[in-house]
Protein backbone atom coordinates (compact mmCIF):
# COMPACT_ATOMS: atom_id res chain seq x y z
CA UNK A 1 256.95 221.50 35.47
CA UNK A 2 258.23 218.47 37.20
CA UNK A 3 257.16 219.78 40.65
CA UNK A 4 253.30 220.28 39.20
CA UNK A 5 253.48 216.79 37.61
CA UNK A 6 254.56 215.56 40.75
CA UNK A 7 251.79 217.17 43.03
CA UNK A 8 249.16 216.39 40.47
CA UNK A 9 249.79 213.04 39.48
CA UNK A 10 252.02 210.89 41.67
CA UNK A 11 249.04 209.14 44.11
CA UNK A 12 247.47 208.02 41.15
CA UNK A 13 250.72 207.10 39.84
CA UNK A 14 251.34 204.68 43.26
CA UNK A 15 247.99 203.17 42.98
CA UNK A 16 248.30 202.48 39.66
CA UNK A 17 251.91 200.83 40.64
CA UNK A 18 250.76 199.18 43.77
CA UNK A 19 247.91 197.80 42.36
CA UNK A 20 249.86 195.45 39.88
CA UNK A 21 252.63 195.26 41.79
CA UNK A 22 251.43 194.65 45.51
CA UNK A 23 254.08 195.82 47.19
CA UNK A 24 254.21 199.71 48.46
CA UNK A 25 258.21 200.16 48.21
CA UNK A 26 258.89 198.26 44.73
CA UNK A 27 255.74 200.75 43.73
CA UNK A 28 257.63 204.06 45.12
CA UNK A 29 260.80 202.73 43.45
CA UNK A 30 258.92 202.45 39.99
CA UNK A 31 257.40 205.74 40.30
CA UNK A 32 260.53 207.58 41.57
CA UNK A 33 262.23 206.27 38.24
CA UNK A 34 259.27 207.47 36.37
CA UNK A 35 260.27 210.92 37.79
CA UNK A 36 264.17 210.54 37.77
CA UNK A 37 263.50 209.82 33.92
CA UNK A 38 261.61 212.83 32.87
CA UNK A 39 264.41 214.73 34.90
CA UNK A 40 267.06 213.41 32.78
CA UNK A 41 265.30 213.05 29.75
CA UNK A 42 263.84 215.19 26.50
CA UNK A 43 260.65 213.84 26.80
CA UNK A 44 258.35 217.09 26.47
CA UNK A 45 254.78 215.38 27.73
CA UNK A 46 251.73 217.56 26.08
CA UNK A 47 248.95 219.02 28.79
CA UNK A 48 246.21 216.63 27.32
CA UNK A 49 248.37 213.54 27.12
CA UNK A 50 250.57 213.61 29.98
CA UNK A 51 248.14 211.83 32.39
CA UNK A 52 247.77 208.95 29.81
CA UNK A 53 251.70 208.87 29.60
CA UNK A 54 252.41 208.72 32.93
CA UNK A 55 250.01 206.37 33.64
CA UNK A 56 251.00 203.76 30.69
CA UNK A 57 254.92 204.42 31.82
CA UNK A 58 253.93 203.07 35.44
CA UNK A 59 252.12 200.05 33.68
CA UNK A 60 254.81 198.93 31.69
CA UNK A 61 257.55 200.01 34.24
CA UNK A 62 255.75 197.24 36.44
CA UNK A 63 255.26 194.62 34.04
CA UNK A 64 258.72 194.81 32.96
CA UNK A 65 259.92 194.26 36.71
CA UNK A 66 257.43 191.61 37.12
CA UNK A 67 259.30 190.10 34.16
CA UNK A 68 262.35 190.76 35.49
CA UNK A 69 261.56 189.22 38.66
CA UNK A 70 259.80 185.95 37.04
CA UNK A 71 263.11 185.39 34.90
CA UNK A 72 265.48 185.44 37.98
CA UNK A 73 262.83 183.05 39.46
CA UNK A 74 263.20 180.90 36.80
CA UNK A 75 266.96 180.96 36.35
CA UNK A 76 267.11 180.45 40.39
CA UNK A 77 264.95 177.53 39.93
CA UNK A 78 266.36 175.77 36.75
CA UNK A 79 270.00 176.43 38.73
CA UNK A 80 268.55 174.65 41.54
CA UNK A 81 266.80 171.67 39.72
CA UNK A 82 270.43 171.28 37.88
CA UNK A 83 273.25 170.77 39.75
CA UNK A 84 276.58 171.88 38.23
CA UNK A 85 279.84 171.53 38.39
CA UNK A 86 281.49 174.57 39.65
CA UNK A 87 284.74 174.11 37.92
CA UNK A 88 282.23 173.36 34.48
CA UNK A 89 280.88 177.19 34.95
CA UNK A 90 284.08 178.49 35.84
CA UNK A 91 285.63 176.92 32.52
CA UNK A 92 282.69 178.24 30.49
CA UNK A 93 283.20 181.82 31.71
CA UNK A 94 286.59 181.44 31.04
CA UNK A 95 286.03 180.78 27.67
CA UNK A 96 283.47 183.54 27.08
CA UNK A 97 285.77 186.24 28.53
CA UNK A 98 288.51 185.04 25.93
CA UNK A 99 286.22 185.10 23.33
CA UNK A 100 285.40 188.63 24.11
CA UNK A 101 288.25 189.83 24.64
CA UNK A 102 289.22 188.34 21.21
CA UNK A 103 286.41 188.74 19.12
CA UNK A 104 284.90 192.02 20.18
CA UNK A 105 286.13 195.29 19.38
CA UNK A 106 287.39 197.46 22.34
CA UNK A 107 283.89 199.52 22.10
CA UNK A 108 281.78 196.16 22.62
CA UNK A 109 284.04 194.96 25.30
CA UNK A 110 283.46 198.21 27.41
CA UNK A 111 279.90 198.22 26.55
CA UNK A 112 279.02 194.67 27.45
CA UNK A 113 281.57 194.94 30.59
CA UNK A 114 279.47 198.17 32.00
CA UNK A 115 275.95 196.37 31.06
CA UNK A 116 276.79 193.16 32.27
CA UNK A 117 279.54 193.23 34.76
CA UNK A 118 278.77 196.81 36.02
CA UNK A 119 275.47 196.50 35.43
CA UNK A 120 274.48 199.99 33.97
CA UNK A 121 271.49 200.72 32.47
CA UNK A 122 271.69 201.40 28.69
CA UNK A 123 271.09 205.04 28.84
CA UNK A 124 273.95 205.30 31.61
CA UNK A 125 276.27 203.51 29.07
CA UNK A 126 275.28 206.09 25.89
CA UNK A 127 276.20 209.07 28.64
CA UNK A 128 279.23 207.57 29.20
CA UNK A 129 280.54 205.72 25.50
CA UNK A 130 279.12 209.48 23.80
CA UNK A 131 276.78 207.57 22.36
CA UNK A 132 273.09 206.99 21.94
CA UNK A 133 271.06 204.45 23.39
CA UNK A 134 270.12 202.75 19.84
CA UNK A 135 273.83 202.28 19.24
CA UNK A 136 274.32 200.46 22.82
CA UNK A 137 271.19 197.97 22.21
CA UNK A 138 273.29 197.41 18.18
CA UNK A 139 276.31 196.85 20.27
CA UNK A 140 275.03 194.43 22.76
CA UNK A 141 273.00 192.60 20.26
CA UNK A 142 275.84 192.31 18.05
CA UNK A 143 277.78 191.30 20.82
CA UNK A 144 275.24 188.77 22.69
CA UNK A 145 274.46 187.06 18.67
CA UNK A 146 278.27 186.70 18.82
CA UNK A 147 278.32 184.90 22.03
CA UNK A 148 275.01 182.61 21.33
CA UNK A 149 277.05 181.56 17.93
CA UNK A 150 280.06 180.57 19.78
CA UNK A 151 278.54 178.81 22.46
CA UNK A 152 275.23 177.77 21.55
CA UNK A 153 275.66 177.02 17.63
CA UNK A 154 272.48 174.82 17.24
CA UNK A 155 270.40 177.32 19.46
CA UNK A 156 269.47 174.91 22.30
């Protein structure tokens, strides 16, 4: 099945891709994981929808790395207009790996460790914690709310 969605949809699948994305490899890359996701996943596409499917999967896989890539941007930029003090951030991490460690249960610290430190995606984490993927995202929200409490009380 795979093989046949492959051969009959993947050049429209790249244009589609480079077209928002203007750049041929980053397009490949979202397409590939397009692929490498209905390989590993249940998702059971019908004959008269699986066109549409694909096609909206390659949108949104592009606008999310477009998103992706605009928030590093930023974040590189905003570290750049603000100088820090080195010791500063290495204090403040300090302080948020206690508080982890101490205020997260041993589940949440392995979870937010592999997502953040490890940097696995959050289906790679359910495979691994036996879990599904709804529980990691309750997990790292409950963890990350945590964290924004502690650190940024008044929600600046």
């Amino acid at each position: 099945m795979i093989q046949r969605l492959f051969k009959q949809h993947y050049a429209k699948m790249l244009r589609v891709a480079r077209t928002i994305l203007y750049d041929e490899q980053e397009s490949k890359d979202v397409v590939s994981d397009i692929f490498e996701g209905l390989l590993r996943g249940r998702t059971m596409l019908m004959p008269d929808t699986e066109e549409r499917y694909l096609l909206t999967s390659v949108r949104n896989q592009c606008l999310k790395r477009i998103r992706h890539q605009e928030t590093r941007l930023h974040l590189q930029t905003a570290s750049v207009e603000q100088p820090s003090n080195a010791e500063d951030e290495d204090e403040r991490m300090t302080d948020i790996v206690e508080f982890v460690v101490s205020h997260l249960t041993e589940q949440e610290q392995r979870i937010f460790r592999l997502r953040f430190t490890e940097g696995y995606s959050y289906e790679e984490i359910a495979s691994s914690e036996g879990i599904s993927r709804v529980a990691v995202w309750k997990h790292l929200s409950h963890a990350l709310k945590e964290i924004r409490n502690r650190f940024n009380p008044k929600g600046l």
